[in-house]
PDB file of N, CA and C in Angstrom:
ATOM      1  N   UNK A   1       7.760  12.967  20.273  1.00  0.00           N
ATOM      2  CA  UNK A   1       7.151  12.022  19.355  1.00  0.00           C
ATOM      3  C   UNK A   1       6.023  11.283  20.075  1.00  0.00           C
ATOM      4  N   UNK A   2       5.042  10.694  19.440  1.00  0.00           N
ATOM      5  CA  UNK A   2       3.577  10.333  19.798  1.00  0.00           C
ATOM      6  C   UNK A   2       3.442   8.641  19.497  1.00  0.00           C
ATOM      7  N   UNK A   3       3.248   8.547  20.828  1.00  0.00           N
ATOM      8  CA  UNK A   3       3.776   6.650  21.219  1.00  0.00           C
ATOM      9  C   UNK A   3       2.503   6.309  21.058  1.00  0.00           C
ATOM     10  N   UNK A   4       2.549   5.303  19.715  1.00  0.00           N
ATOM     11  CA  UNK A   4       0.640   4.400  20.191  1.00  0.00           C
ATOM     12  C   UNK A   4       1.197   3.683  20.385  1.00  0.00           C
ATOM     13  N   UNK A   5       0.374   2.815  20.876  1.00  0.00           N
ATOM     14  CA  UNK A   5       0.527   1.562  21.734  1.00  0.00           C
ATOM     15  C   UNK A   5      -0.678   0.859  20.958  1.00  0.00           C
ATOM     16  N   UNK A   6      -0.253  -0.527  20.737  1.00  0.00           N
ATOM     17  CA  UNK A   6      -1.610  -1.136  20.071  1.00  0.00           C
ATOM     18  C   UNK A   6      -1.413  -2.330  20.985  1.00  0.00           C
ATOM     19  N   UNK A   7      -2.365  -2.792  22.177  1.00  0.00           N
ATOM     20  CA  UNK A   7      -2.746  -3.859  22.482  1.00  0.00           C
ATOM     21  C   UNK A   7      -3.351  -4.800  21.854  1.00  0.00           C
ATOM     22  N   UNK A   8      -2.675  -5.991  21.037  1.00  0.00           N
ATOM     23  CA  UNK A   8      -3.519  -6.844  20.346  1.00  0.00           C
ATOM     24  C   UNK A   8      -3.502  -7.980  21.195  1.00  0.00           C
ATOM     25  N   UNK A   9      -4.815  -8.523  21.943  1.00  0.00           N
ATOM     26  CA  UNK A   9      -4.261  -9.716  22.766  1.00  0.00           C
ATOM     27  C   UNK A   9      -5.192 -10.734  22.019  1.00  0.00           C
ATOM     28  N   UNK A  10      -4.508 -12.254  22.477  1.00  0.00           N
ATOM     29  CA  UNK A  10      -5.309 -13.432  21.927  1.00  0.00           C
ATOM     30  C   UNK A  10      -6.619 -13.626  22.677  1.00  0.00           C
ATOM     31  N   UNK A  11      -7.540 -13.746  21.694  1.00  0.00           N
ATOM     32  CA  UNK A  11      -8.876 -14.383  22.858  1.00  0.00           C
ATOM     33  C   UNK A  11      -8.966 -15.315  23.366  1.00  0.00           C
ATOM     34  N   UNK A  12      -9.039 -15.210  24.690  1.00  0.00           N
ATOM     35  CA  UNK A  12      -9.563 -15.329  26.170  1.00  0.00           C
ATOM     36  C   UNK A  12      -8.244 -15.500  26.780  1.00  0.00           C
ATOM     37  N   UNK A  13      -7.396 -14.109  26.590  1.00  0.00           N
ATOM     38  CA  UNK A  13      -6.550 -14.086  27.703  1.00  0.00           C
ATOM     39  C   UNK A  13      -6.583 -12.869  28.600  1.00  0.00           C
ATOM     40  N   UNK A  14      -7.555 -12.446  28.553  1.00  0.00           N
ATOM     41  CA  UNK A  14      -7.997 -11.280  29.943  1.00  0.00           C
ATOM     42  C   UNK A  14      -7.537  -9.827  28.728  1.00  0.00           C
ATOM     43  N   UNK A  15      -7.706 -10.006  27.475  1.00  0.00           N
ATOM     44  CA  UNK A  15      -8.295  -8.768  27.192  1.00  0.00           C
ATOM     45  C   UNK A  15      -9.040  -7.783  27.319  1.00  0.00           C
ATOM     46  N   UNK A  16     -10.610  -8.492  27.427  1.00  0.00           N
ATOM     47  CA  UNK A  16     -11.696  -7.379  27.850  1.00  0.00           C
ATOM     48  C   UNK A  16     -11.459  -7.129  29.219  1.00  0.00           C
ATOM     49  N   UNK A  17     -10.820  -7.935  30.097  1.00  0.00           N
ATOM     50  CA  UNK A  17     -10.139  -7.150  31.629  1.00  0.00           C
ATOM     51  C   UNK A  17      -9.431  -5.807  31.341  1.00  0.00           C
ATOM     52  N   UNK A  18      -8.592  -6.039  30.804  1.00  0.00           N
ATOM     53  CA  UNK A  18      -7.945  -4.770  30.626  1.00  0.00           C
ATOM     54  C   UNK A  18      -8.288  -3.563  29.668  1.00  0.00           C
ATOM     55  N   UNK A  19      -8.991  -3.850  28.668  1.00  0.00           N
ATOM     56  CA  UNK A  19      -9.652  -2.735  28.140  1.00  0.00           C
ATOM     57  C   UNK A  19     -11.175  -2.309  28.976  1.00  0.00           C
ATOM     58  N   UNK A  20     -11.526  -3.138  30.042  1.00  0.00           N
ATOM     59  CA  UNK A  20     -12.541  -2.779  31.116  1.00  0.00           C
ATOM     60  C   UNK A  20     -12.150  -1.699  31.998  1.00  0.00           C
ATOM     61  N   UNK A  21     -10.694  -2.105  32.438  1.00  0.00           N
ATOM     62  CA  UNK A  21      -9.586  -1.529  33.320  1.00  0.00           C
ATOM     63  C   UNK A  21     -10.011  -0.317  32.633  1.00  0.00           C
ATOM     64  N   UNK A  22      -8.723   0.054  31.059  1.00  0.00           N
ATOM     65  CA  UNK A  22      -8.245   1.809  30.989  1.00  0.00           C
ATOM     66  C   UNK A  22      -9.344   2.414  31.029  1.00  0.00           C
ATOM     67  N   UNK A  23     -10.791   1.590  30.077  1.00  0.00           N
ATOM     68  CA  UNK A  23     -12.138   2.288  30.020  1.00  0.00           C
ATOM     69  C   UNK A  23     -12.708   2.892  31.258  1.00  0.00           C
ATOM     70  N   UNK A  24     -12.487   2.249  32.327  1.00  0.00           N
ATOM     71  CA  UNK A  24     -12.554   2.490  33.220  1.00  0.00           C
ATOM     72  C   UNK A  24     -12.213   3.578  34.043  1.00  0.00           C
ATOM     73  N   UNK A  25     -10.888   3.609  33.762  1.00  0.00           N
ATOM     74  CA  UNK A  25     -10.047   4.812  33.924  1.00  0.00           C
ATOM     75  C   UNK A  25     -10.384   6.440  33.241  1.00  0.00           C
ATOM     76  N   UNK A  26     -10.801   6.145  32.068  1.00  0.00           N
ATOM     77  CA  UNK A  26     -11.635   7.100  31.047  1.00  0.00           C
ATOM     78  C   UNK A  26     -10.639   7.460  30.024  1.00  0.00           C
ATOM     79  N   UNK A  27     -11.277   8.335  29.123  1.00  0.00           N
ATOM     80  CA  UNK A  27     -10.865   8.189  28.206  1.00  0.00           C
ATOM     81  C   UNK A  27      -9.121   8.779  27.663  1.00  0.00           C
ATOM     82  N   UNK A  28      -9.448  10.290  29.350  1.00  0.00           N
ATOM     83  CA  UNK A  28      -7.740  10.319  29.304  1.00  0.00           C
ATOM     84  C   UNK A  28      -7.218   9.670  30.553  1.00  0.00           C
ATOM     85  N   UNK A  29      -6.782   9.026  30.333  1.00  0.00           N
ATOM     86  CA  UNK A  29      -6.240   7.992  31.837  1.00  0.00           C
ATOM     87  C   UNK A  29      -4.883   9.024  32.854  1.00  0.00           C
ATOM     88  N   UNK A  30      -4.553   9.660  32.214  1.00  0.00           N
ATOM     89  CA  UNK A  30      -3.756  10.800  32.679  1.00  0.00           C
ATOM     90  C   UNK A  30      -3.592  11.743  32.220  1.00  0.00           C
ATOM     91  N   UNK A  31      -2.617  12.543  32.029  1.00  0.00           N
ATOM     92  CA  UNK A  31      -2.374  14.630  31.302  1.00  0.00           C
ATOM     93  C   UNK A  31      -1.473  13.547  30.269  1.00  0.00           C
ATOM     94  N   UNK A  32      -0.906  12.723  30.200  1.00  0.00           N
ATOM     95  CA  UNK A  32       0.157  11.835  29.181  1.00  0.00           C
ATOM     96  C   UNK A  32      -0.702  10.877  28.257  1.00  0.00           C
ATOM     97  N   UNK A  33      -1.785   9.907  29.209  1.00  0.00           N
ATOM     98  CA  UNK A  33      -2.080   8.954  28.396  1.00  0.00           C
ATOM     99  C   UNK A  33      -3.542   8.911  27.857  1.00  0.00           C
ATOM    100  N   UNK A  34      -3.409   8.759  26.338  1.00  0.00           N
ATOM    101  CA  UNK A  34      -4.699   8.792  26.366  1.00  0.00           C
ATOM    102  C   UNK A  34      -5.688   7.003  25.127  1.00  0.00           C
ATOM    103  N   UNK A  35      -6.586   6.415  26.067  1.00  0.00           N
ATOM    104  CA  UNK A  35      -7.436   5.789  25.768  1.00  0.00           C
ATOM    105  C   UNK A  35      -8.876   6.264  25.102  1.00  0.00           C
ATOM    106  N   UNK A  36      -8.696   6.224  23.625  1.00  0.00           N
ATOM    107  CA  UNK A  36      -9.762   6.680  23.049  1.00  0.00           C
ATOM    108  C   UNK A  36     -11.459   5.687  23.145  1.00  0.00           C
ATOM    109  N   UNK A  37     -12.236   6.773  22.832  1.00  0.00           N
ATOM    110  CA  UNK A  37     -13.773   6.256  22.925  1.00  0.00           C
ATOM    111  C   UNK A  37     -14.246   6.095  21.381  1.00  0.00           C
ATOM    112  N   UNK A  38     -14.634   5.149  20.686  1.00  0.00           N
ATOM    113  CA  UNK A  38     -15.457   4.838  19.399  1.00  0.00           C
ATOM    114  C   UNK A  38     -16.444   4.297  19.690  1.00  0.00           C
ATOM    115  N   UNK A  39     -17.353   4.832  19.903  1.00  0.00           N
ATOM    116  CA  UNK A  39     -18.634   4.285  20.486  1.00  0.00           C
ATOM    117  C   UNK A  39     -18.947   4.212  21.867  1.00  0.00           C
ATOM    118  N   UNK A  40     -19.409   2.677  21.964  1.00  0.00           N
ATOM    119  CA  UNK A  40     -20.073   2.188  23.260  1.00  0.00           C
ATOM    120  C   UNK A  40     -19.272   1.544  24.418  1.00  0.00           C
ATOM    121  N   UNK A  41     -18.302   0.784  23.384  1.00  0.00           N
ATOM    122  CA  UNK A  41     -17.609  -0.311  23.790  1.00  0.00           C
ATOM    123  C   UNK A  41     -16.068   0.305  24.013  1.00  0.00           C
ATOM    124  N   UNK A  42     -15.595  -0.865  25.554  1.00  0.00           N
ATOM    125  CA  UNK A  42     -14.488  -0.561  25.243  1.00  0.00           C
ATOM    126  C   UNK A  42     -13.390  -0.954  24.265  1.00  0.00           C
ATOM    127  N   UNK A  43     -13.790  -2.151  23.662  1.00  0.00           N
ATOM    128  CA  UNK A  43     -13.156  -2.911  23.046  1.00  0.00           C
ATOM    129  C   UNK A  43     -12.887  -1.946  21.609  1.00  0.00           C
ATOM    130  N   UNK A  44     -11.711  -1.743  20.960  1.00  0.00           N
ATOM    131  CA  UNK A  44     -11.524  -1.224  19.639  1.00  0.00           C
ATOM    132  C   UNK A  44     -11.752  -1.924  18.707  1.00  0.00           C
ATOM    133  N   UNK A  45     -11.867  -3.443  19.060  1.00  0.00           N
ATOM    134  CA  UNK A  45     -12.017  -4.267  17.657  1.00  0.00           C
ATOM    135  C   UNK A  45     -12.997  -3.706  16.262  1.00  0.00           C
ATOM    136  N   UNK A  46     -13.928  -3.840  16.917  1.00  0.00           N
ATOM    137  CA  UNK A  46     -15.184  -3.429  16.056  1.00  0.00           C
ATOM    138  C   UNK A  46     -14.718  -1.947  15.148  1.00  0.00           C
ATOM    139  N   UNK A  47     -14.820  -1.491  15.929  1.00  0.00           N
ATOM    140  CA  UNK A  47     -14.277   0.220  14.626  1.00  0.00           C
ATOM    141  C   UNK A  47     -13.110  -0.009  13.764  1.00  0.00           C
ATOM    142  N   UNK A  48     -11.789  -0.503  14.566  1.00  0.00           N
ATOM    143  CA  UNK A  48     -10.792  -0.758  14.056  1.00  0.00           C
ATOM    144  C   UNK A  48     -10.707  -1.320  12.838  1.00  0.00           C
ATOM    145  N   UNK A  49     -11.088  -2.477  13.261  1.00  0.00           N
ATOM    146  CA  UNK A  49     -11.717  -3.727  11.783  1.00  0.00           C
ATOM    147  C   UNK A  49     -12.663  -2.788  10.995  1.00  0.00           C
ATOM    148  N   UNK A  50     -13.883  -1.948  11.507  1.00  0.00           N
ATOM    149  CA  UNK A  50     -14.492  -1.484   9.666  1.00  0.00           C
ATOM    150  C   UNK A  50     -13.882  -0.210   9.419  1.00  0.00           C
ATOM    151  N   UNK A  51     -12.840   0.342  10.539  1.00  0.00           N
ATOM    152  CA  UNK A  51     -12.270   1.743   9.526  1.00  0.00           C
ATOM    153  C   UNK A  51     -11.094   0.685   9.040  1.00  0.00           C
ATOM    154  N   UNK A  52     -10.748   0.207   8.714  1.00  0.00           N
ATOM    155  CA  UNK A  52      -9.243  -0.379   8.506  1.00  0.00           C
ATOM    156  C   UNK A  52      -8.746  -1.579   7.422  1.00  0.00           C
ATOM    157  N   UNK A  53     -10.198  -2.317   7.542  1.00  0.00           N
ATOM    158  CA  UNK A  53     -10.252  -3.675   7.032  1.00  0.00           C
ATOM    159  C   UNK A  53     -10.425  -3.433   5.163  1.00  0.00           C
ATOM    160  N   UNK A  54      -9.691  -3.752   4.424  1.00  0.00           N
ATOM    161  CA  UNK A  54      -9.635  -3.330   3.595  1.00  0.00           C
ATOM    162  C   UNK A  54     -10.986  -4.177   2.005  1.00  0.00           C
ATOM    163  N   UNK A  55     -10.908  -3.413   1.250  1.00  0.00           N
ATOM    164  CA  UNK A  55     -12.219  -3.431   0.795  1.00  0.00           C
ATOM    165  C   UNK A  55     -12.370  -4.945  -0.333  1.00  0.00           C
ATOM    166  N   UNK A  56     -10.839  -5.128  -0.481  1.00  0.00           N
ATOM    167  CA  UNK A  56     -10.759  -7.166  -0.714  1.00  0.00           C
ATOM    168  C   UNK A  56     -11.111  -8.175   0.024  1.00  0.00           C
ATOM    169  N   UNK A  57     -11.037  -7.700   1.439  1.00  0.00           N
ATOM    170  CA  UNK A  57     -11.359  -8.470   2.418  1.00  0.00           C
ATOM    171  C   UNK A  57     -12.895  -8.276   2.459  1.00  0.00           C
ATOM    172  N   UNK A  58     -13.573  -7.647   2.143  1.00  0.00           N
ATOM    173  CA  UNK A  58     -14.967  -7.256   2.369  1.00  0.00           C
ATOM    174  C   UNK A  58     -15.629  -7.995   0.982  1.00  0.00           C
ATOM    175  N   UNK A  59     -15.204  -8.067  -0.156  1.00  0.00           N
ATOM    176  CA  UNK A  59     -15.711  -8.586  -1.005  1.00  0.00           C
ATOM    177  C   UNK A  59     -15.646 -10.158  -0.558  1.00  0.00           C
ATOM    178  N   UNK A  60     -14.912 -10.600  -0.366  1.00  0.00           N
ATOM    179  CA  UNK A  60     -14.381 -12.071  -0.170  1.00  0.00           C
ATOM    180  C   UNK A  60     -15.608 -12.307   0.506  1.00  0.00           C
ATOM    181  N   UNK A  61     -15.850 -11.563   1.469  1.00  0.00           N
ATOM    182  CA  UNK A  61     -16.663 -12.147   2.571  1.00  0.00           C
ATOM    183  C   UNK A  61     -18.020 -11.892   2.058  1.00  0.00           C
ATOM    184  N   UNK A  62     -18.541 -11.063   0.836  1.00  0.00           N
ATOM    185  CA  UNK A  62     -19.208 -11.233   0.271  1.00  0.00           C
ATOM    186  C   UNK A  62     -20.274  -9.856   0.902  1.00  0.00           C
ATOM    187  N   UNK A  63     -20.074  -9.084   2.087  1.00  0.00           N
ATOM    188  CA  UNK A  63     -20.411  -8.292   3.002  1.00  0.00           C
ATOM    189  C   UNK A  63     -20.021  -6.869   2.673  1.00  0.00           C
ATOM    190  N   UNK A  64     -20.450  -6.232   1.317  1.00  0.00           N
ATOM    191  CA  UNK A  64     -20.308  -4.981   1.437  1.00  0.00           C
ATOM    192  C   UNK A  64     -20.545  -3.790   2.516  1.00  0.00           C
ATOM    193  N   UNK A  65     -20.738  -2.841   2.770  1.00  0.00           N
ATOM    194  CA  UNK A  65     -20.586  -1.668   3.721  1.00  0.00           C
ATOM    195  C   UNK A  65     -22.049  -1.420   4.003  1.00  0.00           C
ATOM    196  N   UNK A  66     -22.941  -2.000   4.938  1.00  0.00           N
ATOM    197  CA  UNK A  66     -24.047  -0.965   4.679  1.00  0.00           C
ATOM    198  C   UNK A  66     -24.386   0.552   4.381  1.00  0.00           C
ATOM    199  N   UNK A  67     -25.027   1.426   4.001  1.00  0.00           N
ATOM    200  CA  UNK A  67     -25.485   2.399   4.139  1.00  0.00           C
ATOM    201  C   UNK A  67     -25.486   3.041   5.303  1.00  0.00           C
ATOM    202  N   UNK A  68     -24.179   4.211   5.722  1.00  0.00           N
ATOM    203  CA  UNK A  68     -23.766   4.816   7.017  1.00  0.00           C
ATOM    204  C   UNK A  68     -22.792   4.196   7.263  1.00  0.00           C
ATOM    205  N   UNK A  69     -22.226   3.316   6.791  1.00  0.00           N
ATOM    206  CA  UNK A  69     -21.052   2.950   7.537  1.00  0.00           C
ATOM    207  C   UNK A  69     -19.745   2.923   6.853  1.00  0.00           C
ATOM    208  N   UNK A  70     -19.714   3.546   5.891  1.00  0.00           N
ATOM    209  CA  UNK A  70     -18.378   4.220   5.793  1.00  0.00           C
ATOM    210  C   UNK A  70     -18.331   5.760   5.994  1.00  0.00           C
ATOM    211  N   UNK A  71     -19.064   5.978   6.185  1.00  0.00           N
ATOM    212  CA  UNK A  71     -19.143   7.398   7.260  1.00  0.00           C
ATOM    213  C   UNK A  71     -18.584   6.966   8.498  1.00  0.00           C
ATOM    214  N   UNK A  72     -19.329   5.901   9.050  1.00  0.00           N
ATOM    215  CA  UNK A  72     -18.821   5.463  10.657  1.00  0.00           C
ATOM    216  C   UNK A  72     -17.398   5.274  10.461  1.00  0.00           C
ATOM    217  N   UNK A  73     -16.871   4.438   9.453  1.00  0.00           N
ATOM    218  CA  UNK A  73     -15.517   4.208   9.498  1.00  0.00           C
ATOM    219  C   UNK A  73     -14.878   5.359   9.395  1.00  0.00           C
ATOM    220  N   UNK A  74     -14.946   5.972   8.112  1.00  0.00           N
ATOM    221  CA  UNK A  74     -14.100   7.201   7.947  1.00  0.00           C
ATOM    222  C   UNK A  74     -13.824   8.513   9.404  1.00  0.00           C
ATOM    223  N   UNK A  75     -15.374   8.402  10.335  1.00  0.00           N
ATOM    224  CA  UNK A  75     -15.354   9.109  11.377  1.00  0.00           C
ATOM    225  C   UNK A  75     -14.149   8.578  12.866  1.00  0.00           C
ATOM    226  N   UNK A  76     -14.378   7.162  12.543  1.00  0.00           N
ATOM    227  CA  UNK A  76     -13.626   6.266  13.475  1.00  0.00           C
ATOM    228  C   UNK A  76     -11.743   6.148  13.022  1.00  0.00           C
ATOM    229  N   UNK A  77     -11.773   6.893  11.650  1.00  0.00           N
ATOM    230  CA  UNK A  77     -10.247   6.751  11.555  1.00  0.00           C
ATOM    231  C   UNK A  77      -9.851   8.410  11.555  1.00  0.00           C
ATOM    232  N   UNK A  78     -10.868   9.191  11.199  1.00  0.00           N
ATOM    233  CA  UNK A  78     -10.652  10.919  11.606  1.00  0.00           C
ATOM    234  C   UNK A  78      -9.907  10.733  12.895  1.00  0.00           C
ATOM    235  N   UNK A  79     -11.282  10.358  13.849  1.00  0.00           N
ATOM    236  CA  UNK A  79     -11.136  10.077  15.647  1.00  0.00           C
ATOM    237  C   UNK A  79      -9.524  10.041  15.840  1.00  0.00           C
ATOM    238  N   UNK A  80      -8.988   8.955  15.224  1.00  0.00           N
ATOM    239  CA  UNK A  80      -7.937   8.229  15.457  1.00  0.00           C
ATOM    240  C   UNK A  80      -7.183   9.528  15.421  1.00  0.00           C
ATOM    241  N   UNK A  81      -7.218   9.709  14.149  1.00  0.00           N
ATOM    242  CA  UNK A  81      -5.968  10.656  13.741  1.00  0.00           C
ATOM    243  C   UNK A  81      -5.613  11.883  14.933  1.00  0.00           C
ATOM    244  N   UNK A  82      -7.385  12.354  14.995  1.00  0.00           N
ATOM    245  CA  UNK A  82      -6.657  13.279  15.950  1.00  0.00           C
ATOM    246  C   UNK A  82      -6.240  12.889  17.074  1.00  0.00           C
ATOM    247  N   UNK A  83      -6.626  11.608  17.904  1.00  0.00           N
ATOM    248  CA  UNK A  83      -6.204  11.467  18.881  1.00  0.00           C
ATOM    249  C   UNK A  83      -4.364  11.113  18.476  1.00  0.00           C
ATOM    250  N   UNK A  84      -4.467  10.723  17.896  1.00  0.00           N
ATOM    251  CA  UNK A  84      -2.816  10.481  17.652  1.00  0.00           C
ATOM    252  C   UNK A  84      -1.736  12.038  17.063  1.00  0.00           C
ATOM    253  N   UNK A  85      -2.321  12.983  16.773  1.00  0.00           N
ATOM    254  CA  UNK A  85      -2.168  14.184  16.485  1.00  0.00           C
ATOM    255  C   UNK A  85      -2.147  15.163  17.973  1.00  0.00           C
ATOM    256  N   UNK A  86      -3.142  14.883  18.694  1.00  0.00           N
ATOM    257  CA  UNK A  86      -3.248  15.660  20.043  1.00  0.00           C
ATOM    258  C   UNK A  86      -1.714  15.776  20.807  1.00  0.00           C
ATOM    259  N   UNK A  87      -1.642  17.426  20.664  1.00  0.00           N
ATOM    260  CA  UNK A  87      -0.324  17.714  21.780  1.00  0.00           C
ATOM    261  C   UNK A  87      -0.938  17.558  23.086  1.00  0.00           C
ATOM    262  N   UNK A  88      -1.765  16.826  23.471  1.00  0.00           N
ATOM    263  CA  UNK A  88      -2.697  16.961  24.867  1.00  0.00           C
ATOM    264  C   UNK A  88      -1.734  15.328  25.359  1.00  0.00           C
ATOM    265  N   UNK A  89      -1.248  14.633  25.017  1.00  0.00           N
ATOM    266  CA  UNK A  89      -1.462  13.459  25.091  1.00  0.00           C
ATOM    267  C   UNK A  89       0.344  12.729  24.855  1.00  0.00           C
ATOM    268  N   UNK A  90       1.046  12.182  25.457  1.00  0.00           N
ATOM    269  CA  UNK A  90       2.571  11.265  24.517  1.00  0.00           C
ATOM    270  C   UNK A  90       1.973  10.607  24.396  1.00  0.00           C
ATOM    271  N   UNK A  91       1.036   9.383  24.766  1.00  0.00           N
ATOM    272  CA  UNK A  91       0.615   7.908  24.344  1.00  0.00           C
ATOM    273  C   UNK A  91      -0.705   7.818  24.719  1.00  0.00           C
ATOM    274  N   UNK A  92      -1.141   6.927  22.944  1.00  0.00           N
ATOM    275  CA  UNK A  92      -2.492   6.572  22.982  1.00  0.00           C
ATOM    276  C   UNK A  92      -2.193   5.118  22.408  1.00  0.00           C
ATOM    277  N   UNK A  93      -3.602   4.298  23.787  1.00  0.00           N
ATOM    278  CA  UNK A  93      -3.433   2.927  23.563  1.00  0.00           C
ATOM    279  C   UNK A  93      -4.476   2.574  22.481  1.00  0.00           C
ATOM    280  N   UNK A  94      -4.536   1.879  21.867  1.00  0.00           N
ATOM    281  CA  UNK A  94      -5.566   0.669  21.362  1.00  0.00           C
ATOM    282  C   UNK A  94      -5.483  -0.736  21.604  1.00  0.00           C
ATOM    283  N   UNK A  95      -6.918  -0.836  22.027  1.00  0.00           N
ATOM    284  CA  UNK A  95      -7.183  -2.711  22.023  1.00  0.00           C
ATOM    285  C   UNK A  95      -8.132  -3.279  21.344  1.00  0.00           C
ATOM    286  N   UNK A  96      -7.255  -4.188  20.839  1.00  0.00           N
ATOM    287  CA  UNK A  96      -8.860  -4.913  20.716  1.00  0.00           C
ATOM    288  C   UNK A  96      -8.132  -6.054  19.613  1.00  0.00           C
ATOM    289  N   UNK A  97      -8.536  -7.203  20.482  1.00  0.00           N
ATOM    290  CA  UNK A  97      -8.316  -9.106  19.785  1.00  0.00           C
ATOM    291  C   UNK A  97      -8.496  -9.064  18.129  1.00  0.00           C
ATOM    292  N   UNK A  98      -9.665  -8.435  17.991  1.00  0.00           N
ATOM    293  CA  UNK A  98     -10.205  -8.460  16.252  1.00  0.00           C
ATOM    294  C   UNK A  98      -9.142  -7.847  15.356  1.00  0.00           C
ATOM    295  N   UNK A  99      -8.466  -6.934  16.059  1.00  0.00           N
ATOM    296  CA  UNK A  99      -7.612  -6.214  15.508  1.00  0.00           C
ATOM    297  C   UNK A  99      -6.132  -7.065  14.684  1.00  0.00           C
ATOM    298  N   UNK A 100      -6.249  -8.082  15.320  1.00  0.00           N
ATOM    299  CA  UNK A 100      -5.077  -9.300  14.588  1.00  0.00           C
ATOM    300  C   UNK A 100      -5.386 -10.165  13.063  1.00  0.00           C
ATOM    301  N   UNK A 101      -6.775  -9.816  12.305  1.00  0.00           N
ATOM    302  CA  UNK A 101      -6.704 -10.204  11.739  1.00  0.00           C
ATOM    303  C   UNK A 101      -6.591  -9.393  10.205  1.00  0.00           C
ATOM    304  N   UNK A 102      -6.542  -7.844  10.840  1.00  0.00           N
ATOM    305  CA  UNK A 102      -6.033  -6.848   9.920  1.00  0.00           C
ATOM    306  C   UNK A 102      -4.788  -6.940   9.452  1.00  0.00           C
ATOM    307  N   UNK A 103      -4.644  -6.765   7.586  1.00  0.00           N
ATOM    308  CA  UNK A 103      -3.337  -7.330   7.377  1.00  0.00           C
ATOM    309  C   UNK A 103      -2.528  -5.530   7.687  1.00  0.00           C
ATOM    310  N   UNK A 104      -1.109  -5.690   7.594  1.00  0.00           N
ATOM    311  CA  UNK A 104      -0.308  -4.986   8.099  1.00  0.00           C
ATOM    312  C   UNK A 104      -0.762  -3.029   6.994  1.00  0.00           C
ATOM    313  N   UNK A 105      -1.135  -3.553   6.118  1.00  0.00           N
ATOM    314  CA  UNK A 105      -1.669  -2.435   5.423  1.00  0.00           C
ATOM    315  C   UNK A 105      -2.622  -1.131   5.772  1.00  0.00           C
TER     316      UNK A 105
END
């Protein structure tokens, strides 16, 4: 069975340390573990939040999707899948602070 791991830490308690850390490490940190790449950053917040964040929350805020970016999302939750699908891999982490304000859905 295929262990994610979701690092959600509070901001400014040495999050971006440690997602500096696995990034660091790359993207498979071992033949077991694997730390995925969405972009630039190591931080997952950002993708996480627009593949994930649901489309009530986006109205509220009054901030529809630009143009390309539910492509980006939809590509950023493909990503996911397969990394969480990969027999290459038992555990894939995610981080990222932003990620706490996604409701459980």
């Amino acid at each position: 069975m295929k262990q994610v791991i979701l690092h959600i830490g509070m901001h400014k308690t040495g999050t971006t340390s440690i997602q500096s850390s696995l990034g660091q490490a790359g993207p498979d940190l071992s033949n077991r573990v694997l730390y995925p790449r969405f972009g630039n950053s190591h931080n997952h917040s950002v993708p996480m939040r627009a593949a994930f964040e649901t489309d009530l929350k986006r109205k509220a805020k009054r901030a529809p999707m630009a143009p390309g970016q539910e492509q980006q999302a939809q590509a950023t939750r493909d990503a996911l899948l397969k990394a969480c699908r990969s027999t290459e891999h038992d555990r894939v982490i995610i981080s990222g602070e932003g990620m706490s304000s996604l409701s459980g859905d």
